[in-house]
Protein backbone atom coordinates (compact mmCIF):
# COMPACT_ATOMS: atom_id res chain seq x y z
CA UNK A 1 30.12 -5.06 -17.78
CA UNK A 2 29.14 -7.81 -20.54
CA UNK A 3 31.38 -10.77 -20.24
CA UNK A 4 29.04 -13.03 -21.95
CA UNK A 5 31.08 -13.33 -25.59
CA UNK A 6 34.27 -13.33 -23.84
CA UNK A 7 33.10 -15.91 -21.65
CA UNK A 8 31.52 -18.04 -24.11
CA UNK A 9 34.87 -18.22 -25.91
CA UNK A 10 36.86 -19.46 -23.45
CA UNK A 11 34.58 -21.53 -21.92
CA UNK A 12 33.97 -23.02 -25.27
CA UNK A 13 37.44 -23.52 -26.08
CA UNK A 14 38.36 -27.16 -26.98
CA UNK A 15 42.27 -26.70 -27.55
CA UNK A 16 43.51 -28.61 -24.20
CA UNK A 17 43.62 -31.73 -22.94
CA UNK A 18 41.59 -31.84 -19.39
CA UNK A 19 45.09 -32.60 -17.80
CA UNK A 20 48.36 -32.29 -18.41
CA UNK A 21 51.89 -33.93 -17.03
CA UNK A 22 49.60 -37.56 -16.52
CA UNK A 23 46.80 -36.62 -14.04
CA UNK A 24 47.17 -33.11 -13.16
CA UNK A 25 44.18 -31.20 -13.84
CA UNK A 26 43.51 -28.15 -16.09
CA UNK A 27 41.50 -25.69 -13.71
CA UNK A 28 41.79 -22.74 -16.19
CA UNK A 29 38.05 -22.64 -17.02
CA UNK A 30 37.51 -22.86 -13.46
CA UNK A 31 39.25 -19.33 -12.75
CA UNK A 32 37.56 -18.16 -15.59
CA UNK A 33 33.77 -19.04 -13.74
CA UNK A 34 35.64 -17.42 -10.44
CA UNK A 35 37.21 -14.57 -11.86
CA UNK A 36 33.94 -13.52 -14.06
CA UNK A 37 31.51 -14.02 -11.08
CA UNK A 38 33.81 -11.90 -8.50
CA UNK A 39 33.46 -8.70 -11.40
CA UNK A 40 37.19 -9.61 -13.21
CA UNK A 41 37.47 -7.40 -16.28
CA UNK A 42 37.32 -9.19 -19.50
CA UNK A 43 41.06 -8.48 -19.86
CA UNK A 44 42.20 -9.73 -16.80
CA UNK A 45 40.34 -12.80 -17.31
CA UNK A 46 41.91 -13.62 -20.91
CA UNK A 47 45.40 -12.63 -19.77
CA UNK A 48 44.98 -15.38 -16.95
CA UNK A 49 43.66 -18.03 -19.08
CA UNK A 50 46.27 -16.93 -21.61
CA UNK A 51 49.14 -17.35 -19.08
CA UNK A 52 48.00 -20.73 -17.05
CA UNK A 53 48.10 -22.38 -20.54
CA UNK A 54 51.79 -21.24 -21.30
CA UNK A 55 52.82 -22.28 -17.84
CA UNK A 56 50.28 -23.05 -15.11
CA UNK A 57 51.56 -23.08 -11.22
CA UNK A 58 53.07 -26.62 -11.09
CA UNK A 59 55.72 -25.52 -13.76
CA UNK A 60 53.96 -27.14 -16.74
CA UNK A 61 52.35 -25.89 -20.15
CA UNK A 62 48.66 -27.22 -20.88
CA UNK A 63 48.77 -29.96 -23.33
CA UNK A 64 47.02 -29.92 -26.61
CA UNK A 65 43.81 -32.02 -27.26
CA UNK A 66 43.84 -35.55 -27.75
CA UNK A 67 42.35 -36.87 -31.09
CA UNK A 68 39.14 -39.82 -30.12
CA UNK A 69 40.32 -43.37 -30.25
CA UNK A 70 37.20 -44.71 -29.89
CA UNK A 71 33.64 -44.35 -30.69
CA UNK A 72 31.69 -44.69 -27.64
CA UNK A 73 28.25 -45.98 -26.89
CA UNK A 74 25.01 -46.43 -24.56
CA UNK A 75 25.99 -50.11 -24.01
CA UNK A 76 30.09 -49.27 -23.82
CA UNK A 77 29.82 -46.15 -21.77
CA UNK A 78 30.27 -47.37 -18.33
CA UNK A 79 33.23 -49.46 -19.48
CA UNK A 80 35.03 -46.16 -19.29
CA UNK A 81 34.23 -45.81 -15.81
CA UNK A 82 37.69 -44.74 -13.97
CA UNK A 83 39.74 -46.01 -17.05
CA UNK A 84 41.21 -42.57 -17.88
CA UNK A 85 40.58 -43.65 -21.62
CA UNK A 86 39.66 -41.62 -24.78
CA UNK A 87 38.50 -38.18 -22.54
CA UNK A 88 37.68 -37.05 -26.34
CA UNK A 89 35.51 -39.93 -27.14
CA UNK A 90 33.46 -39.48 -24.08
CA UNK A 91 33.24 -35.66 -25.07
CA UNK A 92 31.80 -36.98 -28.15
CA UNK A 93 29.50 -39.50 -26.78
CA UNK A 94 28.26 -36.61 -23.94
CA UNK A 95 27.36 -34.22 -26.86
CA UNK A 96 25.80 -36.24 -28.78
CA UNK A 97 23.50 -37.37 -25.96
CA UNK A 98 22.94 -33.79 -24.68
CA UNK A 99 21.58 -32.71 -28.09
CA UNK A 100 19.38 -36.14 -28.18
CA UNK A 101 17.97 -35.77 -24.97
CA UNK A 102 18.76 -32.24 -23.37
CA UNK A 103 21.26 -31.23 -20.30
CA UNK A 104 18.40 -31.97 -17.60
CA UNK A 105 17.61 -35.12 -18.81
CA UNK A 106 20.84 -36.40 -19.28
CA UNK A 107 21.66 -35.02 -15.80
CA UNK A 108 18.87 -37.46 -14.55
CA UNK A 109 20.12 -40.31 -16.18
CA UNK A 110 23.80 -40.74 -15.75
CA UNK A 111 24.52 -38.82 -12.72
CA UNK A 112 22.92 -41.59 -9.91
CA UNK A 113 25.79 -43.39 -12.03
CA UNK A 114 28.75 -40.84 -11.88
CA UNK A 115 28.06 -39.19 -8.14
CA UNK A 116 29.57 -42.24 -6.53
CA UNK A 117 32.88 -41.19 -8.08
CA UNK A 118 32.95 -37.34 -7.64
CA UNK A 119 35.99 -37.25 -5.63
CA UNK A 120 37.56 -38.47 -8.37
CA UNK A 121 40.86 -36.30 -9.86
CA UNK A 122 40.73 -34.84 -6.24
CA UNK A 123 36.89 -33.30 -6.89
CA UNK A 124 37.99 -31.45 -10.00
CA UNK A 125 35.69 -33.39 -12.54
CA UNK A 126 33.00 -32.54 -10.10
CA UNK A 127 33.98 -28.93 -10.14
CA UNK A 128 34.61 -28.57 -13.75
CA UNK A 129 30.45 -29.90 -13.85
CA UNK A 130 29.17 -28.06 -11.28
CA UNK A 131 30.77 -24.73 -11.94
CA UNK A 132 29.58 -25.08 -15.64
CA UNK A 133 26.13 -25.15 -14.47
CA UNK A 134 27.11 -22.20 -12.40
CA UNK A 135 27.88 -20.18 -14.98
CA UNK A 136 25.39 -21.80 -17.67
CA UNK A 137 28.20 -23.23 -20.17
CA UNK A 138 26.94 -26.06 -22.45
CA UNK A 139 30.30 -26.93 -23.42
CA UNK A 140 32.22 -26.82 -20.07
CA UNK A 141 29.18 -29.52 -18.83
CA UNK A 142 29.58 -32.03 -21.03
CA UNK A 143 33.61 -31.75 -20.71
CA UNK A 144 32.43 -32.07 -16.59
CA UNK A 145 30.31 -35.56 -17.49
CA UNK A 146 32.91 -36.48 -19.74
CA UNK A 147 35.98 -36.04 -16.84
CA UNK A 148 33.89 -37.51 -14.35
CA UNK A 149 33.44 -40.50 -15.98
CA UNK A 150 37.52 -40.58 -17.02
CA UNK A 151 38.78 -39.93 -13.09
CA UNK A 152 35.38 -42.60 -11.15
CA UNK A 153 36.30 -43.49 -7.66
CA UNK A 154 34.12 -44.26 -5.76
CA UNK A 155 33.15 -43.16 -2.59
CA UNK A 156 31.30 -46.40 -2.30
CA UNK A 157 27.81 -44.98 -0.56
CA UNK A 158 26.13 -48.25 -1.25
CA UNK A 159 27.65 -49.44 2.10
CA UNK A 160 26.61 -46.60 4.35
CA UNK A 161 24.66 -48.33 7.53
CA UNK A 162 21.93 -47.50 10.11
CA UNK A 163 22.04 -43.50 10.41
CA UNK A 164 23.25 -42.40 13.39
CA UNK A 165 20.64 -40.91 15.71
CA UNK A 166 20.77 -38.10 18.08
CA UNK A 167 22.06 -34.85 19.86
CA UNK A 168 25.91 -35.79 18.40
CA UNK A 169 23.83 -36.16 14.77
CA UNK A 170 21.69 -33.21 14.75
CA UNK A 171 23.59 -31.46 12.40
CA UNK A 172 26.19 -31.54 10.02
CA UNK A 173 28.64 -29.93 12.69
CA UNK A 174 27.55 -32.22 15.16
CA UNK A 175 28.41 -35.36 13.23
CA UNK A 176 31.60 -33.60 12.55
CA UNK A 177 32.61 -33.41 16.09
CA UNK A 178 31.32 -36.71 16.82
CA UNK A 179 33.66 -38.21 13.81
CA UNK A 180 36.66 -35.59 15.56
CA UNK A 181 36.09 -36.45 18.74
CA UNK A 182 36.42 -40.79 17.79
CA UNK A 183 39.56 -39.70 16.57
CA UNK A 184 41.18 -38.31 19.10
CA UNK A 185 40.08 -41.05 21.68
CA UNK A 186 42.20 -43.19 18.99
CA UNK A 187 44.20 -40.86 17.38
CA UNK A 188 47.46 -42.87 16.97
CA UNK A 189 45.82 -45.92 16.25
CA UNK A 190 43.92 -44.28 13.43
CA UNK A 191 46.59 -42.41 12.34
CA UNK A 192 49.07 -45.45 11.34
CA UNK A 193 46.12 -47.16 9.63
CA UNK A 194 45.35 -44.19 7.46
CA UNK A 195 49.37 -43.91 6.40
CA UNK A 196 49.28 -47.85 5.97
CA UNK A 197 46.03 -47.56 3.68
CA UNK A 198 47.70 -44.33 1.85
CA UNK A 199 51.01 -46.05 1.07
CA UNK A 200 51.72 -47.56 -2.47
CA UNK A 201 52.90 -51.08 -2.06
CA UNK A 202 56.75 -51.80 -3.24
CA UNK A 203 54.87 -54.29 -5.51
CA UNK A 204 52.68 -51.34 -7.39
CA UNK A 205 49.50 -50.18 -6.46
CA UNK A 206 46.94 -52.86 -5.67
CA UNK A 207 43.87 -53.99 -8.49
CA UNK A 208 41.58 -51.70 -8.71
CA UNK A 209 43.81 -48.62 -8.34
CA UNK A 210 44.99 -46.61 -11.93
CA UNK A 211 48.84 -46.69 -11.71
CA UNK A 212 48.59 -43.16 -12.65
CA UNK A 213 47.26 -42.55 -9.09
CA UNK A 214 50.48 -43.89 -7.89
CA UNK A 215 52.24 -41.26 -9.31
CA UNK A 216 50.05 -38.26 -7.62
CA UNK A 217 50.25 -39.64 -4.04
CA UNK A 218 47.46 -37.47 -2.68
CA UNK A 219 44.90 -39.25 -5.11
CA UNK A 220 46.48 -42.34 -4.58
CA UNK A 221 45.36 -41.70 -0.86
CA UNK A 222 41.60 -40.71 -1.27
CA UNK A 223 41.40 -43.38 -4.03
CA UNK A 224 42.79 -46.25 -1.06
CA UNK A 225 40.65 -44.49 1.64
CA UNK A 226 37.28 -44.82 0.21
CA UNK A 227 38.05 -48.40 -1.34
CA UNK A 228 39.15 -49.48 2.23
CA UNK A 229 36.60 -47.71 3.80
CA UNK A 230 35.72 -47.28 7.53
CA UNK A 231 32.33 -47.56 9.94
CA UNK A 232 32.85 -44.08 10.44
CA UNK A 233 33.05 -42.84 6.86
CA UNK A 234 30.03 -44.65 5.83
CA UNK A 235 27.34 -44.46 9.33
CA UNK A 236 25.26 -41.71 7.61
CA UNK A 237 23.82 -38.94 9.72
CA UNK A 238 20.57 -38.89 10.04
CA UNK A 239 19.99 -35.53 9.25
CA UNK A 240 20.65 -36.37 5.50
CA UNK A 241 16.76 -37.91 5.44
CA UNK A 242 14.80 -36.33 8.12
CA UNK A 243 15.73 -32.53 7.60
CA UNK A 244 15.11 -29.82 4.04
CA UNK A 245 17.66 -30.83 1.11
CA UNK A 246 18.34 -26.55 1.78
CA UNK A 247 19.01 -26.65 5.49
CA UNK A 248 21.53 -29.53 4.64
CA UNK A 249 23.39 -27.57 1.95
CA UNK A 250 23.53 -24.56 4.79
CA UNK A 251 25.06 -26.70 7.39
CA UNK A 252 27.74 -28.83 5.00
CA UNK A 253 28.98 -25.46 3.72
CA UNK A 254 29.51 -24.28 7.72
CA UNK A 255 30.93 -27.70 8.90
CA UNK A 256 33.59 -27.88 5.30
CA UNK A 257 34.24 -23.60 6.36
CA UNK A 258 35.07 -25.31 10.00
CA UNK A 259 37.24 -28.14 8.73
CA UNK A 260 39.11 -24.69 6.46
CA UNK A 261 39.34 -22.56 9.53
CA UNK A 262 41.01 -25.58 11.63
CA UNK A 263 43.73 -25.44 8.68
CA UNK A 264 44.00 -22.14 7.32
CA UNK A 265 45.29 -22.33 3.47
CA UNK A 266 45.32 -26.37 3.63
CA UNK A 267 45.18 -26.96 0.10
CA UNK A 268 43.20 -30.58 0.71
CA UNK A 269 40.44 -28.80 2.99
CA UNK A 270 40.16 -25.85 0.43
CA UNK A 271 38.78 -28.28 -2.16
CA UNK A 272 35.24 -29.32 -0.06
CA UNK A 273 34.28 -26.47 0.26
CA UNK A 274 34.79 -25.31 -3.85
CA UNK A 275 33.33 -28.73 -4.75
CA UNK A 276 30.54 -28.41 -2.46
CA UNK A 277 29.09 -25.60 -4.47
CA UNK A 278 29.96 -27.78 -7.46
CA UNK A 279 27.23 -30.38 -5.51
CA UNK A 280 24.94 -28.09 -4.79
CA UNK A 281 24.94 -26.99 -8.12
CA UNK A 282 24.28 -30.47 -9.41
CA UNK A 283 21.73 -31.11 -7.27
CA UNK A 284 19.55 -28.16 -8.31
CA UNK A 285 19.21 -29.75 -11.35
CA UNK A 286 18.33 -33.06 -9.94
CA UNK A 287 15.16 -34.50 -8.56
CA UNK A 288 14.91 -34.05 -5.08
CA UNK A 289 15.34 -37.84 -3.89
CA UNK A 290 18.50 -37.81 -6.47
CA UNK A 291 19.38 -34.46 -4.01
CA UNK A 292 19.25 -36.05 -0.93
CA UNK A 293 21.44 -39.17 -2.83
CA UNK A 294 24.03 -36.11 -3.68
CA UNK A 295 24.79 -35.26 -0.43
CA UNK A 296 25.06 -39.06 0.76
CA UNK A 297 27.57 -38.89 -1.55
CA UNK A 298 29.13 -35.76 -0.19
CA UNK A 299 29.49 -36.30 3.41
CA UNK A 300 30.54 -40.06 2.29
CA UNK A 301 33.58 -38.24 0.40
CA UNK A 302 34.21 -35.76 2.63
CA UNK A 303 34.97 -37.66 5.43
CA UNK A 304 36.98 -40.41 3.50
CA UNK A 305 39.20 -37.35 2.27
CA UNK A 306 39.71 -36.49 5.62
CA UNK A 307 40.84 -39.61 6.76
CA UNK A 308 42.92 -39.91 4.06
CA UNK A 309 44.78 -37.07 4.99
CA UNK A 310 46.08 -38.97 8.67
CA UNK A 311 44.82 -36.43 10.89
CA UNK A 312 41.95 -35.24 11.46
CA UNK A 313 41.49 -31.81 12.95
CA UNK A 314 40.66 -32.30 16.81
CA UNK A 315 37.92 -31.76 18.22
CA UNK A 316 38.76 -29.37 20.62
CA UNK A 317 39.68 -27.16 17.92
CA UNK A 318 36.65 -27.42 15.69
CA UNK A 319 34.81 -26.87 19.00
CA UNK A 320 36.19 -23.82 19.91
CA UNK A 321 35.90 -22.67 16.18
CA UNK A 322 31.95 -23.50 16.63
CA UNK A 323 31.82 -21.29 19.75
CA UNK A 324 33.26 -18.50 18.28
CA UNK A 325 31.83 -18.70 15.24
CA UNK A 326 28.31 -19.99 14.93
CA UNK A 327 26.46 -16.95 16.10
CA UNK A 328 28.91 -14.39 14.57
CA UNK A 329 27.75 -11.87 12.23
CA UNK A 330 28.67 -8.92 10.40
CA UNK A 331 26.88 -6.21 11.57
CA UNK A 332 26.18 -2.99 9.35
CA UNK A 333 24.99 -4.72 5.96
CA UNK A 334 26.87 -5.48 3.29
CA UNK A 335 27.74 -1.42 2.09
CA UNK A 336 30.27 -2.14 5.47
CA UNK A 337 31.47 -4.51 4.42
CA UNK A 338 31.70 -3.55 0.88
CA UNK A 339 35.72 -2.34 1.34
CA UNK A 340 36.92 -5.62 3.16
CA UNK A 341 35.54 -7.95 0.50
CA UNK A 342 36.86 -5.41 -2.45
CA UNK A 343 40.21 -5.73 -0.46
CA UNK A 344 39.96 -9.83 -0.60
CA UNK A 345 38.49 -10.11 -4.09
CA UNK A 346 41.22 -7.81 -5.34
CA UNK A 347 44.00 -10.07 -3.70
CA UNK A 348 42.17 -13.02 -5.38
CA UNK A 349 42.84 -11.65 -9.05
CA UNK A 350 46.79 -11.03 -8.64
CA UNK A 351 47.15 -14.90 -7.48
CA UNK A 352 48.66 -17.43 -9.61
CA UNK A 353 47.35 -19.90 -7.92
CA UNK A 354 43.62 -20.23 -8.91
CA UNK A 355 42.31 -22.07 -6.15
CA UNK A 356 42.17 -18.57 -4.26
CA UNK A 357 39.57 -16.65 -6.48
CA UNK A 358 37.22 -19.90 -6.08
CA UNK A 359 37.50 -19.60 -2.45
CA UNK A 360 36.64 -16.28 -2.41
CA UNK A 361 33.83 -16.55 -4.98
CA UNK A 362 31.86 -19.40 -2.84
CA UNK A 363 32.49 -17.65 0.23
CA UNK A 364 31.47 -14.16 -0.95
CA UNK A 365 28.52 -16.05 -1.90
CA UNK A 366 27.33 -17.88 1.23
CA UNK A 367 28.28 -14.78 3.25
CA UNK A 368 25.44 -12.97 1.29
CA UNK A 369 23.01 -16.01 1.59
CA UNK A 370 23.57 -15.77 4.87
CA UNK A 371 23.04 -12.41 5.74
CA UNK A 372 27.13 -12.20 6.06
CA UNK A 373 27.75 -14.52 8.31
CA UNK A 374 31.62 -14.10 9.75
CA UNK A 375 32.92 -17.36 9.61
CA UNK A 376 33.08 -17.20 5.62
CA UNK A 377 33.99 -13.38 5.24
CA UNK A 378 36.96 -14.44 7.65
CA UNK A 379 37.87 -17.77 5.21
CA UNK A 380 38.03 -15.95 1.98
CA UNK A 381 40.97 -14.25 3.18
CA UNK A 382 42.76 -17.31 4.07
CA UNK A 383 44.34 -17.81 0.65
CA UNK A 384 46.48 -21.30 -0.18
CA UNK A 385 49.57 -22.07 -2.56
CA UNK A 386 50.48 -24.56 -4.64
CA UNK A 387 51.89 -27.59 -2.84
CA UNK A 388 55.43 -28.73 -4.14
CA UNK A 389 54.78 -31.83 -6.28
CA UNK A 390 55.89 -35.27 -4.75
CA UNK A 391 59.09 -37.38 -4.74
CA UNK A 392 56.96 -39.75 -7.50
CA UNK A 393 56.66 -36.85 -10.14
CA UNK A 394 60.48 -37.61 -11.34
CA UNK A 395 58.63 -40.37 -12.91
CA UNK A 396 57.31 -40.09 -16.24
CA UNK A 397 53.69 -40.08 -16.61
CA UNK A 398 52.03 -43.57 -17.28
CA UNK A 399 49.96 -42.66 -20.24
């Protein structure tokens, strides 16, 4: 089945405003990349994109483009840097840039700049990039470069410290349970400092922090997290520089399907593991000491989200999920199998909520890279919903 014009069209389509109701993001042309790669037909896919612009799952419309205020520049770029200014502007500046230079060279050049901040808009800048390079949309990349330069945050991996050495750091899921395991020998402790750090001050947020942020409470959090910071957030592994740039990717994507598992449907956990394809993606197209800076980046955001969230899943838990899970495979091949994921794919295309084809689509995919693996087969069925918005939404947006 061709999808390609289809595909092009909406992918292409420069209508809507990147978010809508202040800092929600648009993640239509995200289902549209899920939908397409799970084998949606071209009808189904324009009927969703169609309906999540009339009225998406939070009860709001897309908004319509925003005409540029500003003509942006080499030397005035990087003043836009977490601003949430002129998203047009920096569309414009993007595409001009791209057809000076090329998308791989202007990959190299302003992503060792933009990484630092791809948890930014909870990850969905990053995703909107990555999943354009996914799919091989022009258009959809430079709106990525563009967002992620609107939402910076930064994860701040210029103060990671001495990797940590050793059996607990041999792996990504060993540096996990290490991380789990410091929690729960302080768990209340920690706890009360994350809600401290994750509260907005009766006096506003503090400098540094968009007041739009305020409003969203969840990236209010991360945003506080990763500016506060922690000696377990930024002690890199040292598995990021001694092992393959590959066997890293393998392992993140089994420690973030872990964290899932622990939390079946938890909308927060759901978005590492859609943004870490939207890394990996990145860092295909990156030199490979620029690769190894990605996922520095990565772990340094994963882990502050975590944090941010107050509780981190114990280790006991992600433990026993390890145990049951890290030898587990689906016997049979994937004709089996074929039936099960048909079942789960279908499910994906009657939700509303879009997040649930992505899972599927990165998990379908890693269980074939790894010759089906259980432990993703058994988290693409784990679908989420749409989390009420908070008490701070009966404010009106603040720009």
């Amino acid at each position: 089945m061709n999808h390609a014009p289809l595909i092009e069209q909406l992918l292409d389509d420069r209508s809507h405003h990147i978010e809508f109701n202040g800092h929600l993001s648009n993640h239509v042309k995200h289902a549209v990349v899920a939908l397409a790669r799970l084998g949606a037909t071209p009808e189904r896919i324009k009927d969703y994109y169609d309906s999540y612009a009339t009225l998406t799952t939070y009860g709001y419309g897309l908004e319509p483009a925003r005409p540029a205020e500003s003509e942006i520049t080499d030397d005035t770029w990087q003043d836009y840097l977490g601003r949430r200014r002129d998203f047009t502007a920096l569309c414009a500046y993007f595409d001009r840039k791209e057809r000076e230079l090329g998308m791989d060279e202007v990959l190299r050049r302003y992503l060792p700049t933009l990484l630092p901040g791809w948890v930014g808009a909870f990850t969905h800048a990053t995703i909107h990039l990555g999943w354009a390079l996914d799919i091989g949309n022009r258009w959809m990349a430079i709106e990525g470069l563009a967002y992620m330069t609107f939402t910076y945050v930064s994860c701040h991996p210029e103060r990671s410290t001495a990797p940590v050495e050793g059996p607990a750091d041999a792996s990504a899921v060993d540096s996990l349970l290490r991380i789990a395991g410091a929690w729960d020998a302080d768990r209340e402790a920690l706890g009360a400092w994350a809600r401290a750090v994750g509260t907005v001050p009766e006096t506003g947020p503090p400098a540094g922090i968009h007041p739009e942020l305020a409003r969203s409470g969840l990236q209010y959090r991360n945003a506080r997290m990763l500016e506060e910071g922690h000696p377990l957030i930024h002690r890199t592994p040292s598995w990021i520089a001694d092992q393959p740039v590959a066997t890293s990717w393998e392992q993140l994507y089994y420690a973030a399907t872990l964290l899932y598992l622990s939390r079946p449907g938890d909308f927060v956990l759901l978005h590492l593991v859609t943004s870490l394809h939207a890394m990996e993606q990145i860092a295909a197209r990156l030199p490979e000491d620029l690769q190894r800076h990605v996922i520095t980046c990565y772990w340094t955001g994963m882990v502050g989200v975590v944090f941010a969230l107050a509780d981190f899943p114990k280790r006991d838990k992600l433990q026993a999920l390890h145990t049951a899970f890290a030898a587990a495979a689906d016997a049979g091949g994937a004709a089996t199998w074929a039936p099960d994921w048909q079942l789960t794919i279908a499910r994906s295309f009657e939700e509303e909520e879009e997040h649930n084809p992505k899972l599927v689509y990165v998990m379908r995919r890693m269980w074939d890279r790894t010759g089906g693996l259980s432990v993703y087969r058994h988290a693409a069925a784990q679908f989420t919903a749409t989390p009420a918005l908070p008490p701070s939404f009966e404010q009106p947006p603040t720009e």
